[in-house]
N, C-alpha and C. Protein backbone atom coordinates (compact mmCIF):
# COMPACT_ATOMS: atom_id res chain seq x y z
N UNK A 1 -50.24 -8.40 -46.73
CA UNK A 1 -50.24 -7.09 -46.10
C UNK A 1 -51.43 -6.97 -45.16
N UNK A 2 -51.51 -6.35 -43.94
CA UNK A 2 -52.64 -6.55 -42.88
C UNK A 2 -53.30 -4.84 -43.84
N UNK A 3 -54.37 -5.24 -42.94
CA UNK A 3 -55.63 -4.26 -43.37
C UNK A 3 -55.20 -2.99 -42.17
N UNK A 4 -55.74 -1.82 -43.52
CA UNK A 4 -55.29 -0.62 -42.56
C UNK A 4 -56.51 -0.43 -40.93
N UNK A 5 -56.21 0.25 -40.30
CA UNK A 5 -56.61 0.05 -39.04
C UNK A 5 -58.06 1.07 -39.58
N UNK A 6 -57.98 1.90 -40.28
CA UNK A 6 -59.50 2.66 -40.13
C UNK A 6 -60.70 1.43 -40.98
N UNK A 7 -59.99 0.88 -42.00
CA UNK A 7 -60.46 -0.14 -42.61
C UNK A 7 -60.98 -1.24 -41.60
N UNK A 8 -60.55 -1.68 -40.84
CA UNK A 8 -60.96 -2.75 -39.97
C UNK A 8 -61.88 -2.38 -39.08
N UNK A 9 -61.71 -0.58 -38.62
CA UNK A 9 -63.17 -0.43 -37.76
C UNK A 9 -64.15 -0.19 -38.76
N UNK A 10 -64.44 0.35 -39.80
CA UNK A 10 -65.19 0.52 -40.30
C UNK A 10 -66.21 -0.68 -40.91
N UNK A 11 -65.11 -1.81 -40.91
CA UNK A 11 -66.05 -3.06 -41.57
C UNK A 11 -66.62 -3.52 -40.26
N UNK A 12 -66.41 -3.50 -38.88
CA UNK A 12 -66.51 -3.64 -37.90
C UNK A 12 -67.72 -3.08 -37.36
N UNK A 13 -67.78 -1.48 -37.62
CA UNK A 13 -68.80 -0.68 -37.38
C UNK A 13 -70.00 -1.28 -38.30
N UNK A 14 -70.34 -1.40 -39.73
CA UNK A 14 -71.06 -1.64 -40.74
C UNK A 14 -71.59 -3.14 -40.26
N UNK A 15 -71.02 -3.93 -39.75
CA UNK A 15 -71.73 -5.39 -38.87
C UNK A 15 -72.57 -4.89 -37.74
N UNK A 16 -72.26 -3.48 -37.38
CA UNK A 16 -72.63 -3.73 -36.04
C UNK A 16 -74.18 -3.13 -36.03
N UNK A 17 -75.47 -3.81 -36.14
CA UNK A 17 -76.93 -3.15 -36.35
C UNK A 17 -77.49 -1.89 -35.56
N UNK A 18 -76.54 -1.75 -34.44
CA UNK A 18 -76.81 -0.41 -33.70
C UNK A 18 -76.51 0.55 -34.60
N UNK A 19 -75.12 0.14 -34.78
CA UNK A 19 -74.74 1.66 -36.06
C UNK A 19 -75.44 1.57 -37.41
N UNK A 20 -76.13 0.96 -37.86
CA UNK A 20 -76.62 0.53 -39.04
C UNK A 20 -77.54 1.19 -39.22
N UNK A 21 -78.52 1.02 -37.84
CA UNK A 21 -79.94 1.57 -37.61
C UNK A 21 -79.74 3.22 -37.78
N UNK A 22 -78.59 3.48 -37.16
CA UNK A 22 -78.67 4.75 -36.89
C UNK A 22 -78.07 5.53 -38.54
N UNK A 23 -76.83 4.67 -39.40
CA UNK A 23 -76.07 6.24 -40.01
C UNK A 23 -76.57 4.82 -41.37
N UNK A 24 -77.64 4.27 -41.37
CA UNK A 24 -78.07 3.79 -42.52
C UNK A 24 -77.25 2.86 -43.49
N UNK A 25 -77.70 2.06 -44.38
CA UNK A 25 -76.78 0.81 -45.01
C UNK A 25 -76.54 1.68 -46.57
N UNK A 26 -77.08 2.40 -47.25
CA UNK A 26 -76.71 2.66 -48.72
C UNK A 26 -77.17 3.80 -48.87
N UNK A 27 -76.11 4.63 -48.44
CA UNK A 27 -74.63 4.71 -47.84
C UNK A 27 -74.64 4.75 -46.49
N UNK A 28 -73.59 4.16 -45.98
CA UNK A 28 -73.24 3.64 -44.51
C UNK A 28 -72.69 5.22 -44.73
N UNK A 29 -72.87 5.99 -43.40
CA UNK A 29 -72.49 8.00 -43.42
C UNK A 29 -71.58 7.84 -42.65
N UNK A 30 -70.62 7.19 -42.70
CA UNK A 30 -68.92 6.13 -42.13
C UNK A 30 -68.49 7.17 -43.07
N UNK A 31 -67.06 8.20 -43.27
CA UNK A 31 -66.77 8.45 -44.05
C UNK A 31 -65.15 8.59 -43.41
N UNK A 32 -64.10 8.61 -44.37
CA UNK A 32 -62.72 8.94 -44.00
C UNK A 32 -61.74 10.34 -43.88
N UNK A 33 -61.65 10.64 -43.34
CA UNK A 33 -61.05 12.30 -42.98
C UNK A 33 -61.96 13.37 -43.11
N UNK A 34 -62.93 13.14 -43.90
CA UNK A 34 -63.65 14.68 -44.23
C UNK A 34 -65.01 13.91 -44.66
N UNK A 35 -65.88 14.82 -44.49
CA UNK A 35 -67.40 14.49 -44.80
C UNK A 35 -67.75 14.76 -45.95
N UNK A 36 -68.02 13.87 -46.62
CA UNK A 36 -69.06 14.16 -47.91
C UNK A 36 -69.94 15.20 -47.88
N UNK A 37 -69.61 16.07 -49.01
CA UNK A 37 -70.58 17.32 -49.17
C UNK A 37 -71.86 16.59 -49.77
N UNK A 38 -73.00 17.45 -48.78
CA UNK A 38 -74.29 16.83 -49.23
C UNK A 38 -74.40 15.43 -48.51
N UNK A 39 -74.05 15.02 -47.50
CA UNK A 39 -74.21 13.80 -46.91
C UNK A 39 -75.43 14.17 -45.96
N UNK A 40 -76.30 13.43 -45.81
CA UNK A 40 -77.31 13.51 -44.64
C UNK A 40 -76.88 12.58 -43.24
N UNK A 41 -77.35 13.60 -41.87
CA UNK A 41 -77.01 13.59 -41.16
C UNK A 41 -78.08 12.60 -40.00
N UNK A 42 -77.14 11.86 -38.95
CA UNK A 42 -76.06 11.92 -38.14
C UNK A 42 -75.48 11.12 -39.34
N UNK A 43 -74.10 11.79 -39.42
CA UNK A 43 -73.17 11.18 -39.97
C UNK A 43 -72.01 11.07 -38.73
N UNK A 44 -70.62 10.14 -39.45
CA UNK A 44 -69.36 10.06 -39.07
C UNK A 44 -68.06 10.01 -39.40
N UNK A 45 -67.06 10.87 -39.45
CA UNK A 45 -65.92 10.94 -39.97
C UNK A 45 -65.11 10.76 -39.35
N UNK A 46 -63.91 9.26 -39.61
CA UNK A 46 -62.79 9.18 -38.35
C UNK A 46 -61.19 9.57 -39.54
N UNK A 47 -60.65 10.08 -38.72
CA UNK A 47 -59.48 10.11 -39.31
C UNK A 47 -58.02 9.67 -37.99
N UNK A 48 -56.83 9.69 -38.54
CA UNK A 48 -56.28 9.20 -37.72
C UNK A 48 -55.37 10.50 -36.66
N UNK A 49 -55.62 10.15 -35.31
CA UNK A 49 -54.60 12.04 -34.97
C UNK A 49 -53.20 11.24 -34.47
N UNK A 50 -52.64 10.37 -34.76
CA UNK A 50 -51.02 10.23 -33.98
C UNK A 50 -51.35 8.75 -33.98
N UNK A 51 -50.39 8.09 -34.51
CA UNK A 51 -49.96 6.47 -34.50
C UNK A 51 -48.51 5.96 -34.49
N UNK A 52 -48.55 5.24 -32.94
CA UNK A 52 -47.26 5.23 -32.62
C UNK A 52 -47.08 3.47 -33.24
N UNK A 53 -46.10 3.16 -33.22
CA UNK A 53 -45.04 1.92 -33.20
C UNK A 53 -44.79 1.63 -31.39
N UNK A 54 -44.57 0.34 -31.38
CA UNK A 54 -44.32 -0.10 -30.31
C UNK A 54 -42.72 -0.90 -29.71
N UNK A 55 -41.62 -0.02 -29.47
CA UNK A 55 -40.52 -0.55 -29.41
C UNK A 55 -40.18 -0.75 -28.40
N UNK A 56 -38.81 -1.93 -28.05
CA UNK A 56 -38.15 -2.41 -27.17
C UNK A 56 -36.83 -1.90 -27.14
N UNK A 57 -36.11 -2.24 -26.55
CA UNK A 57 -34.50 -1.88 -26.59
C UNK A 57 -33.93 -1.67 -27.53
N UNK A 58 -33.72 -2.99 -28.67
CA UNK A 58 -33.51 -2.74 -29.97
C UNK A 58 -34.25 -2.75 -31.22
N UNK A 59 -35.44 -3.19 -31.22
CA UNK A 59 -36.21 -3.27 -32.28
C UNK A 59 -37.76 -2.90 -32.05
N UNK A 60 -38.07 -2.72 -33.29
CA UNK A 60 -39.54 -2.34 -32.85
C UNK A 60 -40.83 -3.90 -33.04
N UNK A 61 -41.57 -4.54 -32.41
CA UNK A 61 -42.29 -5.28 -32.04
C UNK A 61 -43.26 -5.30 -33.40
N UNK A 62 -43.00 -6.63 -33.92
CA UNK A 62 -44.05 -6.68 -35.37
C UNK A 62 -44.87 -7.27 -34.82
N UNK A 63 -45.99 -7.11 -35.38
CA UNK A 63 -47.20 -7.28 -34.79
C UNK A 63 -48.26 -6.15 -34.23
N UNK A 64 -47.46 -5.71 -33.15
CA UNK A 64 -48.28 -4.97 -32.51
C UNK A 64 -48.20 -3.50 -33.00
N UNK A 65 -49.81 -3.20 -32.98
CA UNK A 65 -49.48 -1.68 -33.44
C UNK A 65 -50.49 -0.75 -32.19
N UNK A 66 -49.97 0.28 -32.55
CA UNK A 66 -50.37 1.48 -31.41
C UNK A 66 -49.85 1.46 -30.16
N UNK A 67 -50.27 2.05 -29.39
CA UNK A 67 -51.45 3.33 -29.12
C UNK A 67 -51.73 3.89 -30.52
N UNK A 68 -53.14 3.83 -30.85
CA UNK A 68 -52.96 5.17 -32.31
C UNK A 68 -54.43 5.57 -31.42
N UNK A 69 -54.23 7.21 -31.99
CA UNK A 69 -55.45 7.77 -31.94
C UNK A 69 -56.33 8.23 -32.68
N UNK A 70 -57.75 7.74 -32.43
CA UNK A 70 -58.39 7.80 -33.73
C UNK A 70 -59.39 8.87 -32.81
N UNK A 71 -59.59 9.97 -34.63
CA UNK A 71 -61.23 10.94 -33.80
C UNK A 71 -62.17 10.73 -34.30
N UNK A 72 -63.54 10.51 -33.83
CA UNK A 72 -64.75 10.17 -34.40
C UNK A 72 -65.00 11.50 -34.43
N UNK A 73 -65.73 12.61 -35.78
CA UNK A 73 -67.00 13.50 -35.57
C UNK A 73 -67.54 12.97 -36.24
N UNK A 74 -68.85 13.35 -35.37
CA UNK A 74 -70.23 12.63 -35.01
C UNK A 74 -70.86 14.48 -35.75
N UNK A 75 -71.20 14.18 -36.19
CA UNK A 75 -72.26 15.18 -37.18
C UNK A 75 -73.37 14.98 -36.83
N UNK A 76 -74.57 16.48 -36.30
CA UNK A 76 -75.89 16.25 -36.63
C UNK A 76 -76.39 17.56 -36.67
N UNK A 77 -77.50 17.60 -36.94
CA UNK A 77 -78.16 18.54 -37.82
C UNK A 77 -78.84 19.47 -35.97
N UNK A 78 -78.63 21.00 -36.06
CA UNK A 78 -79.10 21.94 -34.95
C UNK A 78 -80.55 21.77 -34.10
N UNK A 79 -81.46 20.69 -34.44
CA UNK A 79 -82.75 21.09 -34.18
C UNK A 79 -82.61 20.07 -32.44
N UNK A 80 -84.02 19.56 -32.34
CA UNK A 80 -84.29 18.83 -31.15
C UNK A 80 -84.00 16.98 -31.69
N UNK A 81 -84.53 17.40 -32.68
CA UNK A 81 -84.38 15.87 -33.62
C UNK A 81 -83.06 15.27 -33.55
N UNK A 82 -82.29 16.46 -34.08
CA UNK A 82 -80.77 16.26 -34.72
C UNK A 82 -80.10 15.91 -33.28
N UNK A 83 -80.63 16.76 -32.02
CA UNK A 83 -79.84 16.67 -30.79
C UNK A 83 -79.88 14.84 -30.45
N UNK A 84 -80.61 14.47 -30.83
CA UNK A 84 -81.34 13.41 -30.15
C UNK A 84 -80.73 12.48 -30.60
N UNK A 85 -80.71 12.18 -32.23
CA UNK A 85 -79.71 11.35 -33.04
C UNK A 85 -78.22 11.34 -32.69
N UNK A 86 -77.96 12.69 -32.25
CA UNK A 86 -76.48 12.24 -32.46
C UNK A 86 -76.29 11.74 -30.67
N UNK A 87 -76.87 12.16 -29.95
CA UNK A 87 -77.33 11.68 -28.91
C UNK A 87 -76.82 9.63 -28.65
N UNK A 88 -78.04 9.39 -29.48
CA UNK A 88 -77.87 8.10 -29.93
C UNK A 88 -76.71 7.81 -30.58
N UNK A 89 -76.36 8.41 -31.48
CA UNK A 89 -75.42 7.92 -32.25
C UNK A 89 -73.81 7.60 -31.28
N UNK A 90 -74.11 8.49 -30.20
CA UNK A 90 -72.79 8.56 -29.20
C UNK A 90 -73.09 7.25 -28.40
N UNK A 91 -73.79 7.37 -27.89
CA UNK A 91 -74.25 5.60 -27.38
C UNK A 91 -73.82 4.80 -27.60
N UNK A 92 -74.57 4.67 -28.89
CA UNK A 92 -73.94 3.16 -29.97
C UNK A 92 -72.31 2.99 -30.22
N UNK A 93 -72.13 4.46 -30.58
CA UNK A 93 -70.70 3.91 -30.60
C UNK A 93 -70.07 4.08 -29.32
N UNK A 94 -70.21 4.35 -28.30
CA UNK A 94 -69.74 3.76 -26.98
C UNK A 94 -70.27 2.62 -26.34
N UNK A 95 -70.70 1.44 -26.79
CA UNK A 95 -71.04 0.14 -26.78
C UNK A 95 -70.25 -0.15 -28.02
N UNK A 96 -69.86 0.10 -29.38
CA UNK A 96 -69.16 -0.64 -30.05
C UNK A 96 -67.22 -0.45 -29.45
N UNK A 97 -67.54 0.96 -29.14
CA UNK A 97 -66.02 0.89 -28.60
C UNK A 97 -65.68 -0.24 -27.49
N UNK A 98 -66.44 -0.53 -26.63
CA UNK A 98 -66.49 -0.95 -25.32
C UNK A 98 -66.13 -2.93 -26.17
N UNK A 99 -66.86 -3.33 -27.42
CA UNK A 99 -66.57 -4.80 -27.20
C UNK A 99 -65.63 -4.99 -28.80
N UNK A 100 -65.20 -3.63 -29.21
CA UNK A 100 -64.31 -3.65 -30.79
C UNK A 100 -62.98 -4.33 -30.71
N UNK A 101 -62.61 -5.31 -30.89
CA UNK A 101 -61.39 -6.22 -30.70
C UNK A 101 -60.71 -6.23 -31.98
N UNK A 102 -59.69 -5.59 -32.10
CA UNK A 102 -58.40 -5.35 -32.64
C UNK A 102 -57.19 -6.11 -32.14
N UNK A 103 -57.53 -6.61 -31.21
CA UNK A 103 -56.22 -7.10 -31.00
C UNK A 103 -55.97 -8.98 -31.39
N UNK A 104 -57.55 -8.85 -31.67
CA UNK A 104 -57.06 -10.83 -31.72
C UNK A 104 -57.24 -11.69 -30.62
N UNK A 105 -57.97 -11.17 -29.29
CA UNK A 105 -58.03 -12.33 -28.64
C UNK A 105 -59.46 -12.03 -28.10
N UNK A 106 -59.98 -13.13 -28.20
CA UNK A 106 -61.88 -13.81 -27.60
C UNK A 106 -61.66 -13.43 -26.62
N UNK A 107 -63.19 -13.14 -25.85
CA UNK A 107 -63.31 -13.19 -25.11
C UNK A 107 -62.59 -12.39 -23.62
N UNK A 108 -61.68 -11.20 -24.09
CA UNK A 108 -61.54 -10.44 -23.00
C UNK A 108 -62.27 -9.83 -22.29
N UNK A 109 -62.53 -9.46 -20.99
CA UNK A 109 -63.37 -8.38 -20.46
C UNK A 109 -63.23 -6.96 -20.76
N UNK A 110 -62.24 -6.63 -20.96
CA UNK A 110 -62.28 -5.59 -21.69
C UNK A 110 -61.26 -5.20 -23.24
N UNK A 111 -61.70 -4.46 -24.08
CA UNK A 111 -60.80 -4.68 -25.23
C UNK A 111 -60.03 -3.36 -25.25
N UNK A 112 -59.22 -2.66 -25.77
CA UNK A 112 -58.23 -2.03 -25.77
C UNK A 112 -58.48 -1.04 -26.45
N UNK A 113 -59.60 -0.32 -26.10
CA UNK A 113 -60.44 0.81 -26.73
C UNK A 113 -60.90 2.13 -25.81
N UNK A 114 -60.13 3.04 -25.27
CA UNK A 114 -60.45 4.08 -24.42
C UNK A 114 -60.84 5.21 -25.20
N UNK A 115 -61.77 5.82 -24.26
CA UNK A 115 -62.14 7.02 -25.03
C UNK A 115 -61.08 8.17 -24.12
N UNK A 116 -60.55 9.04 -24.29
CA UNK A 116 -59.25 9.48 -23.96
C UNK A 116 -59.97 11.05 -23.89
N UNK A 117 -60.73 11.39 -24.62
CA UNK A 117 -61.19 13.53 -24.92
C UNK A 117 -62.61 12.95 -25.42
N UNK A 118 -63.10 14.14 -25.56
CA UNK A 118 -64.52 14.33 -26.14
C UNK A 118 -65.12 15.77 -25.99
N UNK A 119 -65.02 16.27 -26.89
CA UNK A 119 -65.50 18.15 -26.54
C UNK A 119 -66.69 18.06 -27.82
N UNK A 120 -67.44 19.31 -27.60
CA UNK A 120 -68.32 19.46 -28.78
C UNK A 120 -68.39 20.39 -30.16
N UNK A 121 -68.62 20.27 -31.00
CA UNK A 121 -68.38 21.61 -31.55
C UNK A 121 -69.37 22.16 -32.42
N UNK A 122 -69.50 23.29 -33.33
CA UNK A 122 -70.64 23.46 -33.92
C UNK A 122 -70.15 24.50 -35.26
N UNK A 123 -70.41 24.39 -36.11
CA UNK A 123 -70.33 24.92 -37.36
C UNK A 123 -71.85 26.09 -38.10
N UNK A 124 -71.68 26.93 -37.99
CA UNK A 124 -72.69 27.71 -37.86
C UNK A 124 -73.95 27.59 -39.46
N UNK A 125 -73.35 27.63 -40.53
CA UNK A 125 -73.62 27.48 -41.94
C UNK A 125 -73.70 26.14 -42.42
N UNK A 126 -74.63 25.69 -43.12
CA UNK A 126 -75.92 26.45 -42.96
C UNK A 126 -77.04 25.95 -42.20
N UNK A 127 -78.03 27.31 -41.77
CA UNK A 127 -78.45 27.57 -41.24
C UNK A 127 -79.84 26.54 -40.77
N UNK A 128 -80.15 25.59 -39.78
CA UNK A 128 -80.05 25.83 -38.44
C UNK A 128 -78.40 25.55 -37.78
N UNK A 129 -78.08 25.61 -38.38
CA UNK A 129 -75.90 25.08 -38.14
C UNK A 129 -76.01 23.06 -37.71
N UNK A 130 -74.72 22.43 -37.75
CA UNK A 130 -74.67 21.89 -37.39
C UNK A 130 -73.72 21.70 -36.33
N UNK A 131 -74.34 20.84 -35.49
CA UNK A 131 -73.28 20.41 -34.26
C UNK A 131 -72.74 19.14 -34.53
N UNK A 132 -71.56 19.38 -33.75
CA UNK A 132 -70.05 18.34 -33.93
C UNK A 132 -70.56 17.76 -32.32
N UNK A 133 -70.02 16.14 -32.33
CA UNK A 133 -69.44 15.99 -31.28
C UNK A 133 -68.15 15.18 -31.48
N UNK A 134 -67.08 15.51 -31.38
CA UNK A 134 -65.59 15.19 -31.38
C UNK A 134 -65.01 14.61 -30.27
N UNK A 135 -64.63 12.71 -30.73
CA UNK A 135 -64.19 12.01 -29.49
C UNK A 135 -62.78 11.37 -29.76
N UNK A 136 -62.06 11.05 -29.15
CA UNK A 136 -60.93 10.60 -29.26
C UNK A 136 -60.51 9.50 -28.24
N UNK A 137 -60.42 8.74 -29.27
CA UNK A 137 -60.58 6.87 -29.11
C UNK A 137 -59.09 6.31 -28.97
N UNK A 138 -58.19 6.03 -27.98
CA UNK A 138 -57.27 5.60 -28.07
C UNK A 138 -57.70 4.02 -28.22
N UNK A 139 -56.57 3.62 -29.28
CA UNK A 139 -57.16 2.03 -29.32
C UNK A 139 -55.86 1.45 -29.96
N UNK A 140 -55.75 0.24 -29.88
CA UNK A 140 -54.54 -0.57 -29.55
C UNK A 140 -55.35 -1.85 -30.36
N UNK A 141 -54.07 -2.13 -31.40
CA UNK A 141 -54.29 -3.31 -32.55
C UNK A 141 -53.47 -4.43 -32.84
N UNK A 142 -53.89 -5.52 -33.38
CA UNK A 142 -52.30 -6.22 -33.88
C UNK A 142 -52.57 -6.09 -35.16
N UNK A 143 -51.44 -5.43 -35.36
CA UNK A 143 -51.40 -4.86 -36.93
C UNK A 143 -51.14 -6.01 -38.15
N UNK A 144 -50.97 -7.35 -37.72
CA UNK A 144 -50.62 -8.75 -37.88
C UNK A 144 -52.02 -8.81 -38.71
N UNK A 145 -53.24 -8.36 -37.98
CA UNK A 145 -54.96 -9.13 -38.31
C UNK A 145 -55.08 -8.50 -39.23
């Protein structure tokens, strides 16, 4: 059975020492649909928003999976500090998006990872609030790996 697709970025992300530096090794603040209450921040929560299949005339194409869309929030804490981290934290993972290969082949110039939206958001409680930044990663896999 191939590995689910949030599974494969995440072991992906956890190699990668940019993100390491930033959302820490024990516990990696990587989390799946919803954030751990009591998690310290910059954290990240991806869940999946729409995952298509890829069909032809008559059948649908094994192997290949997506377009799926995945959303990163990027969590950080209201101050100048917190701005700054998640700051960074958007960086890094726009350099991991830019060389994340899902699909199985070396050495492309580019890999099959667009960032598609990105708005911000902010949660007021508690108090200094935290801010969201919410991105949406179209990315394309062989569901085969």
């Amino acid at each position: 059975m191939a590995t689910p697709l949030k599974d494969k970025i995440r072991a992906a992300a956890i190699a990668t020492p940019a993100l390491t530096a930033i959302l820490g090794t024990n516990p990696f603040r990587w989390f799946d649909t919803q954030l751990v209450q009591g998690s310290a921040f910059p954290a990240v929560v991806v869940q999946i928003i729409s995952d298509a299949e890829v069909y032809t005339m008559n059948r649908r194409l094994n192997g290949v999976g997506g377009p799926t869309r995945v959303q990163y929030t990027l969590w950080g804490v209201n101050t100048a500090a917190g701005q700054t981290a998640l700051a960074n934290l958007e960086a890094a993972l726009q350099e991991f998006w830019d060389g994340l290969d899902l699909v199985g082949v070396p050495g492309l110039t580019q890999y099959s990872n667009h960032i598609v939206g990105a708005r911000d958001g902010f949660v007021a409680l508690p108090k200094p609030g935290n801010m969201l930044r919410l991105i949406d990663v179209m990315t394309f896999s062989n569901a085969s790996l």
